[in-house]
Protein backbone atom coordinates (compact mmCIF):
# COMPACT_ATOMS: atom_id res chain seq x y z
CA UNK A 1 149.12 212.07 112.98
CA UNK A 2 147.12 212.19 109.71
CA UNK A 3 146.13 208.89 108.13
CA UNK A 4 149.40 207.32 105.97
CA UNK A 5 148.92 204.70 103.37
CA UNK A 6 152.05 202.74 102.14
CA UNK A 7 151.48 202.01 98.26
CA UNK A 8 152.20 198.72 96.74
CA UNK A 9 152.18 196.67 99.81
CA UNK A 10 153.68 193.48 100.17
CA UNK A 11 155.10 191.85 103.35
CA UNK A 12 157.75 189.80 103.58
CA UNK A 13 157.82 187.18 106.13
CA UNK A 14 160.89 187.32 108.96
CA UNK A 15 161.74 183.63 108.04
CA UNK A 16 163.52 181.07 109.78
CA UNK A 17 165.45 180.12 106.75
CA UNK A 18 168.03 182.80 106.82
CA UNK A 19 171.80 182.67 107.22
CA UNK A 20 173.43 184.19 110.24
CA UNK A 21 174.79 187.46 108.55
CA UNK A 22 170.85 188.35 107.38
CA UNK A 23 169.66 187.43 110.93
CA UNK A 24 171.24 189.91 112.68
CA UNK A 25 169.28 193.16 113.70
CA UNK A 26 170.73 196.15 112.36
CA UNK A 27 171.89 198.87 115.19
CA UNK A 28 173.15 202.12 113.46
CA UNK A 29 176.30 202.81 115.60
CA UNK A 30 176.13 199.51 117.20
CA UNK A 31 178.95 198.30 119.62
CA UNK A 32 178.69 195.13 121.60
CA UNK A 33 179.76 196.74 124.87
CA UNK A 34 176.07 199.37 124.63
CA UNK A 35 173.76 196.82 122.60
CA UNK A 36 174.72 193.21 123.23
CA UNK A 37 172.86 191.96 126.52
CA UNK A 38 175.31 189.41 127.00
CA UNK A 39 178.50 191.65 126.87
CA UNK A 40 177.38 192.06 130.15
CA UNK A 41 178.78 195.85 129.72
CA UNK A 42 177.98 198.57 132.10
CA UNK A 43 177.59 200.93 129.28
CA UNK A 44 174.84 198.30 127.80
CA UNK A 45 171.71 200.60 127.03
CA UNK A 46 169.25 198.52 129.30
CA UNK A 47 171.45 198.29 132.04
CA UNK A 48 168.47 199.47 134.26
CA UNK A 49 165.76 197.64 133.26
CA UNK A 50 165.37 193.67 134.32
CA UNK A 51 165.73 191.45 130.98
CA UNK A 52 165.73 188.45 132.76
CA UNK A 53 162.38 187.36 131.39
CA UNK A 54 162.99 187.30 127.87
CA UNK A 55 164.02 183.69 126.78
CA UNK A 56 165.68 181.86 123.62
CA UNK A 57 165.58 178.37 123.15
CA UNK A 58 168.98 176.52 121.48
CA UNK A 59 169.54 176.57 117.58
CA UNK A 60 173.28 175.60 118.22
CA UNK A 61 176.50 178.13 117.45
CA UNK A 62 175.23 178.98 114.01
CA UNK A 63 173.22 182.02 115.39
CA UNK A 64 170.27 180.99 112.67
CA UNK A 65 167.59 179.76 115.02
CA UNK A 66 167.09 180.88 118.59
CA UNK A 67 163.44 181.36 118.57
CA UNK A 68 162.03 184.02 120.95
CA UNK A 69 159.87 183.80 124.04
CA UNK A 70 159.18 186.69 126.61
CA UNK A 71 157.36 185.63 130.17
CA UNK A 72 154.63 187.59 131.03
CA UNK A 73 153.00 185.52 133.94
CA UNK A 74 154.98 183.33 135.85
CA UNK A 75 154.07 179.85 133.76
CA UNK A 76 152.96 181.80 130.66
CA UNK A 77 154.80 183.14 127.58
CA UNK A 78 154.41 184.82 123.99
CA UNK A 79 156.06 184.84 120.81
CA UNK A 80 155.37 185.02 117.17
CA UNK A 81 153.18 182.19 115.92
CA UNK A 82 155.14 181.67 112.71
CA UNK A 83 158.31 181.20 114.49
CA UNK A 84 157.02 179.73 117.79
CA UNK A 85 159.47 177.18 120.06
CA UNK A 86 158.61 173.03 119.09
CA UNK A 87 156.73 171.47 121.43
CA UNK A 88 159.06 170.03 124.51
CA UNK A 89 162.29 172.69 123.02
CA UNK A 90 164.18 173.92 126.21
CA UNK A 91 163.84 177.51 126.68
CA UNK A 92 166.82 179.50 128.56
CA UNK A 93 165.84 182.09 131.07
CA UNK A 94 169.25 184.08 131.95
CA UNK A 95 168.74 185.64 135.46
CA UNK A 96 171.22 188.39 134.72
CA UNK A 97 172.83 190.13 131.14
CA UNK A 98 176.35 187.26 132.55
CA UNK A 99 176.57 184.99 129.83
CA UNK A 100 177.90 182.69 132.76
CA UNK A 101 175.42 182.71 135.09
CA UNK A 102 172.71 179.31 135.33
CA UNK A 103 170.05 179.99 133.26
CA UNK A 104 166.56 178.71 134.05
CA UNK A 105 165.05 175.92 131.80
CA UNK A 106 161.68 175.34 130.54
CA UNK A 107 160.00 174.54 127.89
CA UNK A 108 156.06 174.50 126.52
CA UNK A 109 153.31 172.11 127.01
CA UNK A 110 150.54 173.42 125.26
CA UNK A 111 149.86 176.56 123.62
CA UNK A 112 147.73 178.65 121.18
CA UNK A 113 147.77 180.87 118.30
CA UNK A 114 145.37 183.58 118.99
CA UNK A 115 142.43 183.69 116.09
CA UNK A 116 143.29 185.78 113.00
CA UNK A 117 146.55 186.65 114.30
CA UNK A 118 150.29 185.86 114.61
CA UNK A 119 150.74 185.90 118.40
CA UNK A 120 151.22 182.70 120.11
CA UNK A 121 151.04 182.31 123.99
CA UNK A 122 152.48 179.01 125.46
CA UNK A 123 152.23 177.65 128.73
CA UNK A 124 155.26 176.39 130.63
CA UNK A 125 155.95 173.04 132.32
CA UNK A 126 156.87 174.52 135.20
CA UNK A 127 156.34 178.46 137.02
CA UNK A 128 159.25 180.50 136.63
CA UNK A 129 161.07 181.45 140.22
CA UNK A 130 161.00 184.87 141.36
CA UNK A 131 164.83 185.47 139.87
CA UNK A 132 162.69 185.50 136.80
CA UNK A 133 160.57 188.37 135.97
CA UNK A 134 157.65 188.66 133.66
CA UNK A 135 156.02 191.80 132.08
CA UNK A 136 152.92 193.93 131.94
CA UNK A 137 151.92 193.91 128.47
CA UNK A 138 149.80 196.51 126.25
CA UNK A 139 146.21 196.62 127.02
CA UNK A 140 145.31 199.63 125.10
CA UNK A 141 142.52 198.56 122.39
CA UNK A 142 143.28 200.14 119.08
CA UNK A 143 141.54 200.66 115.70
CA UNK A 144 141.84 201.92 111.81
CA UNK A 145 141.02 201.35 108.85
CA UNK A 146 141.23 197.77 107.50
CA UNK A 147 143.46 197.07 104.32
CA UNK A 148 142.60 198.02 100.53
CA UNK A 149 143.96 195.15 98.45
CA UNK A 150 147.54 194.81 98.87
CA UNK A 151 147.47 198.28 100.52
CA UNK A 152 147.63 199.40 104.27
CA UNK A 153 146.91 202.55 106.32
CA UNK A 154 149.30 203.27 109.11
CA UNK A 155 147.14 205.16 111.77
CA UNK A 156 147.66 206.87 115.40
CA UNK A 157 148.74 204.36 118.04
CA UNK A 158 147.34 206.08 120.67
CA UNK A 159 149.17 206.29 123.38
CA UNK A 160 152.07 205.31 121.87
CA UNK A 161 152.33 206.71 119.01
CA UNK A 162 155.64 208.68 118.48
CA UNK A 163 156.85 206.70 121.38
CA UNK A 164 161.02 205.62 121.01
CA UNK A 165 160.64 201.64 121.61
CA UNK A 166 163.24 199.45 122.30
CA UNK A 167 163.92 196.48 119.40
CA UNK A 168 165.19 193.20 120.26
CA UNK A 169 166.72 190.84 117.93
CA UNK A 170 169.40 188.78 116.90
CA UNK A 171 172.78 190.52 117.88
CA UNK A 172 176.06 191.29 115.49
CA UNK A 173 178.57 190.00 117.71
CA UNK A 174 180.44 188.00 115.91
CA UNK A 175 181.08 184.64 118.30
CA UNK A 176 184.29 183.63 116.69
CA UNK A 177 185.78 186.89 117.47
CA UNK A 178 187.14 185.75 120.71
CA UNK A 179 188.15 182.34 121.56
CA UNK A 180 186.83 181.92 125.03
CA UNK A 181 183.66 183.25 124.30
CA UNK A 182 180.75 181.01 126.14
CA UNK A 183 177.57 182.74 123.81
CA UNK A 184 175.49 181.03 121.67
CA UNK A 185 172.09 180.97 120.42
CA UNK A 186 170.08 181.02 123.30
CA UNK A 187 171.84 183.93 124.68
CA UNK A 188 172.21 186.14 121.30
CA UNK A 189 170.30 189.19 122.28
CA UNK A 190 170.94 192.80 120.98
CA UNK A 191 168.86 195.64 121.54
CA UNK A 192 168.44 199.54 119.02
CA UNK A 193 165.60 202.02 119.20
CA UNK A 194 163.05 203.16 117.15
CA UNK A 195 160.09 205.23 116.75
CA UNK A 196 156.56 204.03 116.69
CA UNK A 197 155.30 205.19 113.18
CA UNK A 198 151.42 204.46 113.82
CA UNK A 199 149.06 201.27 113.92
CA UNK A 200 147.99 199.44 111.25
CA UNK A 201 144.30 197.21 111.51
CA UNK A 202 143.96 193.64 109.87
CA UNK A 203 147.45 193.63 107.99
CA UNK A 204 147.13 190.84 105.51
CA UNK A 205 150.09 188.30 105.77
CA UNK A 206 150.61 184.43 106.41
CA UNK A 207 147.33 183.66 106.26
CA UNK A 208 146.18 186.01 109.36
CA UNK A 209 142.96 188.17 108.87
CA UNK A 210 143.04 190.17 112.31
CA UNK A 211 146.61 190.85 112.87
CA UNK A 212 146.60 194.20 113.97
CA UNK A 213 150.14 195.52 114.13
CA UNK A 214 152.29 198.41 115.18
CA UNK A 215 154.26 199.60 112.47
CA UNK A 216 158.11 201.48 112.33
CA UNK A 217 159.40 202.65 109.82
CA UNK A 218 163.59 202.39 109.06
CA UNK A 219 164.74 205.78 108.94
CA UNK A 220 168.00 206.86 107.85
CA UNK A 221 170.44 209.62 109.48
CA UNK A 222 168.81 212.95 108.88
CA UNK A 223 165.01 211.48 108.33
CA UNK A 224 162.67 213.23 110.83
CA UNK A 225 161.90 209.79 113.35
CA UNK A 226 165.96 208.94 112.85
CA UNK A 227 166.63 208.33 116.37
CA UNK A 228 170.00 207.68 118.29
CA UNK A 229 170.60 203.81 118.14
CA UNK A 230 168.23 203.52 115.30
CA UNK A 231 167.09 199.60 114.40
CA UNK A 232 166.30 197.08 111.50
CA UNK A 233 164.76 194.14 111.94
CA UNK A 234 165.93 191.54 110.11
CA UNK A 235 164.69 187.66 108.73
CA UNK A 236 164.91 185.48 112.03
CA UNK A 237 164.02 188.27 114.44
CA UNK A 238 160.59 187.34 114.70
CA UNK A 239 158.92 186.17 118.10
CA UNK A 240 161.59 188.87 119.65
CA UNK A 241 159.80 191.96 122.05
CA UNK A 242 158.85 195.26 121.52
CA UNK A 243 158.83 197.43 124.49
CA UNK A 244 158.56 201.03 125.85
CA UNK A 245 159.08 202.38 128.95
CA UNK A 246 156.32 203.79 130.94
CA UNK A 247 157.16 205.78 133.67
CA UNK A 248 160.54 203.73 134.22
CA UNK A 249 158.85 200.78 133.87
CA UNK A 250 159.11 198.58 130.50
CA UNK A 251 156.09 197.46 128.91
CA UNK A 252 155.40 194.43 126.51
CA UNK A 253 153.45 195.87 123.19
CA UNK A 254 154.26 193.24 120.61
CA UNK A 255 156.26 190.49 119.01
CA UNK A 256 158.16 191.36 115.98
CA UNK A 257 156.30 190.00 113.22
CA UNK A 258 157.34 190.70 109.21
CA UNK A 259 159.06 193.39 107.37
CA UNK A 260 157.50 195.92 105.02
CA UNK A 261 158.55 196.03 101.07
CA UNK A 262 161.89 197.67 100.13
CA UNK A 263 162.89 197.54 103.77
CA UNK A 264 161.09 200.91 104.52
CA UNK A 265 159.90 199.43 107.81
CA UNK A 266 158.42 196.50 110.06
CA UNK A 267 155.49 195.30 111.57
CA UNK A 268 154.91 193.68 115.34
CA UNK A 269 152.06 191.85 116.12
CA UNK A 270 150.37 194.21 118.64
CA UNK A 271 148.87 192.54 122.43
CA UNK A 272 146.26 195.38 122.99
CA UNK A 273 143.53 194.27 120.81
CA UNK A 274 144.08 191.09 122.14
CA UNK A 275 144.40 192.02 125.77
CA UNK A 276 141.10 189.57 127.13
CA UNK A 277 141.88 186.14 125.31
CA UNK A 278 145.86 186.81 126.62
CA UNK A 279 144.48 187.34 130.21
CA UNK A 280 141.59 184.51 130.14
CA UNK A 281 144.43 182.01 128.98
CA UNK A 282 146.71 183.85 131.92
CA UNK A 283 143.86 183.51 134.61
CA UNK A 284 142.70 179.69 133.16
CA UNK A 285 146.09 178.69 134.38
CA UNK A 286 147.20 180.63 137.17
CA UNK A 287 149.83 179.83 139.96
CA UNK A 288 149.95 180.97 143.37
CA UNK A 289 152.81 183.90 143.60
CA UNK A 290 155.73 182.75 145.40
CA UNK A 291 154.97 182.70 148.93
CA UNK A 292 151.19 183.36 148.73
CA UNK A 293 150.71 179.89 149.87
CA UNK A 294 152.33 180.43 153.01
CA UNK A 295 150.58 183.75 153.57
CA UNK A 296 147.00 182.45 152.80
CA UNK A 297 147.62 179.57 155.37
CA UNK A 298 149.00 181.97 157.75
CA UNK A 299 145.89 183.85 157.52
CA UNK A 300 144.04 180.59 158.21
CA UNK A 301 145.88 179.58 160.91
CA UNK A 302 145.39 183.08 162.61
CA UNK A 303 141.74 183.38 162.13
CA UNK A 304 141.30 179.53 163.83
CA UNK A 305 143.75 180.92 166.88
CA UNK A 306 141.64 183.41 167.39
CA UNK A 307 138.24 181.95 166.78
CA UNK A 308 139.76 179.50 170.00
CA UNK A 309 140.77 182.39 172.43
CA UNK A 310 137.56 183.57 171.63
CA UNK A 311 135.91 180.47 172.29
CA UNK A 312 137.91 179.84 175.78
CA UNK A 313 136.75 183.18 177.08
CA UNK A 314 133.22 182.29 176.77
């Protein structure tokens, strides 16, 4: 892909202060039955993936808060710095898309926003049980040219450029539509699709001076990336995943971030170029995997067992 530059940049942050109409993603031909998780539809686009570690924390019925945070370790998760959970806020862990079901609570005890950038990773009070899965995240390290003044260049993404990602954010449903409905905002997840438009290096907003960033572009029916399911990310969707699906397998590459001037697209704070301080905060406060205890002393208790029959036949 040849080297794009976007004139008369400006971003404009995905805020918190929003109302719940302008917080919704938009999903061109969305229904609740294929986009909402939490219709809990068999026709639901994801159906076949494992969403289970992608958590919300509580901003009541009004849908306008419900910040974002996505597991991937078993005590470790990431969001958007700029709309992070508070300190001590219960996040809500569904194991399943059933709005009924228990969900898992936890919340953060200490945290960090990674240098120069809008990505936050947060450590949990407690490891998340195995009903709870966490994600492989982007690696990949990419790089272009940094930004002219107030203007960008959108460059290859490498392996992923051109690749049709899945956007979460905020979903439509409307919660008053039926009376016994149990949703709120900790379980207000809706899913579209878009196309990867290229990677952009240092994009200057909030402050950040190395937020590197994938970038996608909102086409419209007929444009040349349109895809099926096509999504917009709107104010309040930020902290929300981006993934892609490598060989059947979804992948973590960012947390939605802010959206480009005039709507023509959105940015997501990309994990690749940030792929050793994730892991070294990941590794710094490592669990045992569930049962590992048990194996490593069953190791030790066979090597001793033997180390005595050897010891008797002698």
């Amino acid at each position: 892909m040849p080297n794009k530059l976007l004139c008369v940049f400006s971003i404009l942050l995905v805020s918190v202060c929003c109302n719940s109409a302008q917080c919704d993603i938009v999903i061109d031909g969305y229904t609740d039955a294929l986009h909402d998780r939490f219709t809990n539809s068999v026709s639901f686009i994801l159906n076949h993936q494992d969403l289970s570690g992608i958590g919300q924390t509580d901003g009541g019925t009004s849908g306008t808060a419900g910040n974002w945070a996505t597991a991937i370790s078993r005590n470790v998760v990431i969001t958007a710095h700029h709309y992070r959970p508070s300190a001590n806020e219960t996040i809500y862990f569904y194991p399943s898309n059933d709005p009924s079901a228990t969900p898992v609570q936890r919340h953060i005890v200490s945290g960090q926003r990674l240098s120069g950038t809008d990505i936050y990773i947060g450590l949990l009070n407690d490891p998340l049980p195995n009903t709870i899965k966490h994600y492989d995240f982007a690696t990949e390290p990419l790089s272009g040219t940094p930004p002219n003044g107030q203007n960008i260049f959108i460059e290859n993404a490498g392996i992923y450029q051109g690749l049709n990602a899945y956007v979460f954010g905020k979903s439509p449903f409307n919660h008053n539509s039926d009376p016994n409905d149990d949703r709120t905002s900790f379980n207000d997840q809706a899913i579209g699709r878009n196309v990867i438009t290229g990677y952009s290096e240092n994009v200057p907003f909030n402050g950040n001076t190395d937020n590197d960033s994938i970038i996608m572009f909102h086409d419209s029916n007929g444009d040349s990336e349109f895809v099926q399911y096509e999504a917009r990310l709107r104010s309040g969707d930020s902290g929300g995943p981006l993934f892609v699906e490598i060989n059947g397998t979804l992948r973590l590459i960012g947390t939605n971030a802010f959206l480009l001037n005039g709507d023509v697209g959105s940015g997501v704070n990309y994990t690749g170029n940030q792929a050793s301080a994730i892991n070294n905060f990941i590794n710094a406060n490592a669990v045992p995997e569930p049962g590992s205890g048990f194996l490593i002393f069953s190791i030790a208790l066979a090597s001793f067992v033997r180390r005595r029959r050897i010891s008797l036949r002698s």
